[in-house]
C-alpha atoms as a PDB file:
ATOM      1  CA  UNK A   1      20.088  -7.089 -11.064  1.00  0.00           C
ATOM      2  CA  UNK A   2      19.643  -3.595 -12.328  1.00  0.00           C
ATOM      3  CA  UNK A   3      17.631  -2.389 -15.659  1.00  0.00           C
ATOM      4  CA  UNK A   4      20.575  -2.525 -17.725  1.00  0.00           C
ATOM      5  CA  UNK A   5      21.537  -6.214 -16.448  1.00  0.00           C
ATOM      6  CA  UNK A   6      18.053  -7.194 -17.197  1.00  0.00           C
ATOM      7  CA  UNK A   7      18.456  -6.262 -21.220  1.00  0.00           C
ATOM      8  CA  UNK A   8      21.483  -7.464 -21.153  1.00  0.00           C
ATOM      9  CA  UNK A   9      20.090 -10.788 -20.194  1.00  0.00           C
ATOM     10  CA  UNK A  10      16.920 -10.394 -22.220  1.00  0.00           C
ATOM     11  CA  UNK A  11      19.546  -9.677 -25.374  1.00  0.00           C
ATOM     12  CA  UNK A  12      21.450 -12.611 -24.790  1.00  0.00           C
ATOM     13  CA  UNK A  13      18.690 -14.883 -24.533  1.00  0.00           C
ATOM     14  CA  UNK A  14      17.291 -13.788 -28.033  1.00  0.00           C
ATOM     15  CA  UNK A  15      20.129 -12.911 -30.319  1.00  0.00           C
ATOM     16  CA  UNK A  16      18.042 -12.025 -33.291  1.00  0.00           C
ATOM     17  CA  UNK A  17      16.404  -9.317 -31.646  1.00  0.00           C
ATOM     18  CA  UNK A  18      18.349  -5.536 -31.498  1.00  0.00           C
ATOM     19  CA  UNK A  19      19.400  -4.191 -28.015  1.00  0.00           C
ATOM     20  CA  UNK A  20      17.169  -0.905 -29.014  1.00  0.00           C
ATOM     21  CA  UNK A  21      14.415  -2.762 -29.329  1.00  0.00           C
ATOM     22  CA  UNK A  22      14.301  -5.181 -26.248  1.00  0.00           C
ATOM     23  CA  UNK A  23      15.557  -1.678 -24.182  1.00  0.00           C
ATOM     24  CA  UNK A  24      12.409  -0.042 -25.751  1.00  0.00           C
ATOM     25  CA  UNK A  25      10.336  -2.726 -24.628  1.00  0.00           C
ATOM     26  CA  UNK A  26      11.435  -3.462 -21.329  1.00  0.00           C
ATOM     27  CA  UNK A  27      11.570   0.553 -20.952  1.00  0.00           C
ATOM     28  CA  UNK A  28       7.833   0.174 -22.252  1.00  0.00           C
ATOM     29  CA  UNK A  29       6.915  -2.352 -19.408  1.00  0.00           C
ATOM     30  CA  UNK A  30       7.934  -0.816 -16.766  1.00  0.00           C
ATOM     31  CA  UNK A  31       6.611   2.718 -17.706  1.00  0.00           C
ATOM     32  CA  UNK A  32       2.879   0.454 -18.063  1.00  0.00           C
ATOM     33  CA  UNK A  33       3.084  -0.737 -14.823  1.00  0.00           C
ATOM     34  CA  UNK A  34       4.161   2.415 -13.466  1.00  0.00           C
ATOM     35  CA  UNK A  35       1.186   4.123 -14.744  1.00  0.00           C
ATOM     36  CA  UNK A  36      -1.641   1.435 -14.049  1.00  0.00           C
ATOM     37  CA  UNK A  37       0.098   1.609 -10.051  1.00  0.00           C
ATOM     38  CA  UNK A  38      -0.030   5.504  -9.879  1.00  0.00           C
ATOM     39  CA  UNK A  39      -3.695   5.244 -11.114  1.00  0.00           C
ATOM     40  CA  UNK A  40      -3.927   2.646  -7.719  1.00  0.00           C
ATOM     41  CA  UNK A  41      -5.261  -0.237 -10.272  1.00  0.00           C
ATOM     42  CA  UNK A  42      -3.110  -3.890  -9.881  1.00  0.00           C
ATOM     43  CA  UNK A  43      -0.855  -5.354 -12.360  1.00  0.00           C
ATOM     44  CA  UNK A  44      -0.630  -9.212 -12.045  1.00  0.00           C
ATOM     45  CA  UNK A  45       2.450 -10.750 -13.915  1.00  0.00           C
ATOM     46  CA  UNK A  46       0.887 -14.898 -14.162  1.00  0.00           C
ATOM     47  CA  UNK A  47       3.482 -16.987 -12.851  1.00  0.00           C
ATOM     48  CA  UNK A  48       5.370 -14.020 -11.020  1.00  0.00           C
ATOM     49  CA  UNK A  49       3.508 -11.973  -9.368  1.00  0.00           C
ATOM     50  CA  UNK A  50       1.350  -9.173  -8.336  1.00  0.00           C
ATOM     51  CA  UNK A  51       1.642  -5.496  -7.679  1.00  0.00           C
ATOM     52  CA  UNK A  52      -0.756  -3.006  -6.172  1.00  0.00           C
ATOM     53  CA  UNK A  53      -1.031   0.143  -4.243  1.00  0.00           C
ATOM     54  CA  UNK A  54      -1.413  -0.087   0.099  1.00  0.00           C
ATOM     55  CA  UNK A  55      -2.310   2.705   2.200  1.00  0.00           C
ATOM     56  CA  UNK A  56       0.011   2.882   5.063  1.00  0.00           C
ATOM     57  CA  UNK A  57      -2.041   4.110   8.017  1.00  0.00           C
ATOM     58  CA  UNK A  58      -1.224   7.505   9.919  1.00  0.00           C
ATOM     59  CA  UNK A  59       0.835   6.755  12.977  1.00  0.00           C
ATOM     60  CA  UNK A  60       2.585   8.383  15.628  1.00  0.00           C
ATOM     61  CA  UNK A  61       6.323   9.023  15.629  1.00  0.00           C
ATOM     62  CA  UNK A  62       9.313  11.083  17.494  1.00  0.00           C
ATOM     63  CA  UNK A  63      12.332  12.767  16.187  1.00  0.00           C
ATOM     64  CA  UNK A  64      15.015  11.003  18.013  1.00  0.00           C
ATOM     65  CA  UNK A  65      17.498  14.421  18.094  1.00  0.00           C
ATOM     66  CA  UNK A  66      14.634  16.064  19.486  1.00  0.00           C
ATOM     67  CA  UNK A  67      12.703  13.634  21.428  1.00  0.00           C
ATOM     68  CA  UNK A  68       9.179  15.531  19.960  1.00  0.00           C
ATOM     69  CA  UNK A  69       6.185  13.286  19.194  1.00  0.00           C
ATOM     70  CA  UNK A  70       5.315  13.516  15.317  1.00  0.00           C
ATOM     71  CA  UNK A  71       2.018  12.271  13.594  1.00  0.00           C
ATOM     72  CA  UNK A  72       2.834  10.786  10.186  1.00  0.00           C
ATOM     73  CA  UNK A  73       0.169  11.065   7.355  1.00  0.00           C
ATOM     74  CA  UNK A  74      -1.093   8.208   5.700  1.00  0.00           C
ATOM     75  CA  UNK A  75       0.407   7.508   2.270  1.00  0.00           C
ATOM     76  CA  UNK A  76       0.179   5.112  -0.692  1.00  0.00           C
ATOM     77  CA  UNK A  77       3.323   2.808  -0.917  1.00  0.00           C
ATOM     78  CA  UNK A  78       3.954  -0.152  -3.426  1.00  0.00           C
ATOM     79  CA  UNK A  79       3.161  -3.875  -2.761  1.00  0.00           C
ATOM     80  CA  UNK A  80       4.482  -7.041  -4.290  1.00  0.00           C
ATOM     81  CA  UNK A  81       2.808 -10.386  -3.416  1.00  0.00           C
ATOM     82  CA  UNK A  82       4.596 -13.326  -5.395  1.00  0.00           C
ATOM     83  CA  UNK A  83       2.710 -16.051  -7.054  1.00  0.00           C
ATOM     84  CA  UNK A  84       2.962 -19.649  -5.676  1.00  0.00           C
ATOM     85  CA  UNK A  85       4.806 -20.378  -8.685  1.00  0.00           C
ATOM     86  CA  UNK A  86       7.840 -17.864  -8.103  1.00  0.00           C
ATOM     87  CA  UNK A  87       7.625 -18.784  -4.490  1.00  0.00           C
ATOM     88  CA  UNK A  88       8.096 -22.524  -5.734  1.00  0.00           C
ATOM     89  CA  UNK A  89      10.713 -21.624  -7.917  1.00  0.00           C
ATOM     90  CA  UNK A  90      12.939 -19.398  -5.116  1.00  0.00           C
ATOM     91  CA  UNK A  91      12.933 -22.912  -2.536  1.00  0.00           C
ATOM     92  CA  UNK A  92      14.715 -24.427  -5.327  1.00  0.00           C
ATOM     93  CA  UNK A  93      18.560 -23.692  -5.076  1.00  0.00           C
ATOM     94  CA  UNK A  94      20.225 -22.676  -8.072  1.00  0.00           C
ATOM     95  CA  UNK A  95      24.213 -24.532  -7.684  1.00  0.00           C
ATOM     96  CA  UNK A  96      26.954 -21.287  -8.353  1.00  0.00           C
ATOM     97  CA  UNK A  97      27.971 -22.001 -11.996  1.00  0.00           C
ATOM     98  CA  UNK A  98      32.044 -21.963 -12.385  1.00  0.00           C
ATOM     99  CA  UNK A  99      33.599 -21.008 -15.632  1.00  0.00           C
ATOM    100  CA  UNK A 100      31.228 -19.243 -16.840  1.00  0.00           C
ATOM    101  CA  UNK A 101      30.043 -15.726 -17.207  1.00  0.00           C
ATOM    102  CA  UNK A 102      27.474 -14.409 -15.428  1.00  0.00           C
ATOM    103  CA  UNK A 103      25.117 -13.567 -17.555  1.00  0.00           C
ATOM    104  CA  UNK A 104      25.799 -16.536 -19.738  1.00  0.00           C
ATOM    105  CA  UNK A 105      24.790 -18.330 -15.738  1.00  0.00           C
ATOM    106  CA  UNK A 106      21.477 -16.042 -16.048  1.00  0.00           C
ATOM    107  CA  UNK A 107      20.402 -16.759 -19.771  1.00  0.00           C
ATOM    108  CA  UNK A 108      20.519 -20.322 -18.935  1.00  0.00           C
ATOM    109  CA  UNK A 109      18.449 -19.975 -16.147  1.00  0.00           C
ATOM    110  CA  UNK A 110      16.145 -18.606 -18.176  1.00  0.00           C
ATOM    111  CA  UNK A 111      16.092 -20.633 -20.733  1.00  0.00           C
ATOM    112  CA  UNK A 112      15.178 -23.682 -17.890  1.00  0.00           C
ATOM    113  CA  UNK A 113      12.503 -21.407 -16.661  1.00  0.00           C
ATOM    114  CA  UNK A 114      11.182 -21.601 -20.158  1.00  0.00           C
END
């Protein structure tokens, strides 16, 4: 699901509310949680999840053309841990939906989520 599929979704879910603003929003989100992550604090989503900021250690490495050993600097990377409740929710198989559109498939899944 890309950014775009996700409005789309969002939109279809809640009529009554304009694309621009649910694309504003979501836009808004993601920017938020991009900025608390750079600034290494954690964002925790209840029910779905939490991000945070690793350090990956400083390692060893070759260049396989060259064969030459390499040391890698540490660096930050991302890190998602789900919640119990999203883990719950993936062991549960969703049946493929026939006759339907797929994002009709999606807003109904959300709307049992709900």
């Amino acid at each position: 699901m890309t950014k775009k599929d996700l409005v789309m979704a969002v939109c279809a879910a809640n009529p009554s509310t304009s694309r621009q603003t649910i694309e504003d929003a979501i836009h808004l989100v993601f920017e938020m949680m991009t900025f608390y992550l750079g600034h290494h604090q954690r964002v925790e989503l209840r029910g779905f999840g939490i991000f945070s900021v690793r350090t990956r250690a400083g390692h060893k490495a070759h260049n396989p053309q060259t064969g030459e050993m390499l040391w890698v600097p540490e660096k930050k990377v991302p890190f998602f841990r789900p919640s119990s409740a999203l883990k719950n929710s993936l062991k549960k198989s969703i049946a493929p939906v026939k006759n339907r559109t797929f994002f009709s498939a999606i807003t109904q899944a959300v709307r049992d989520m709900i």
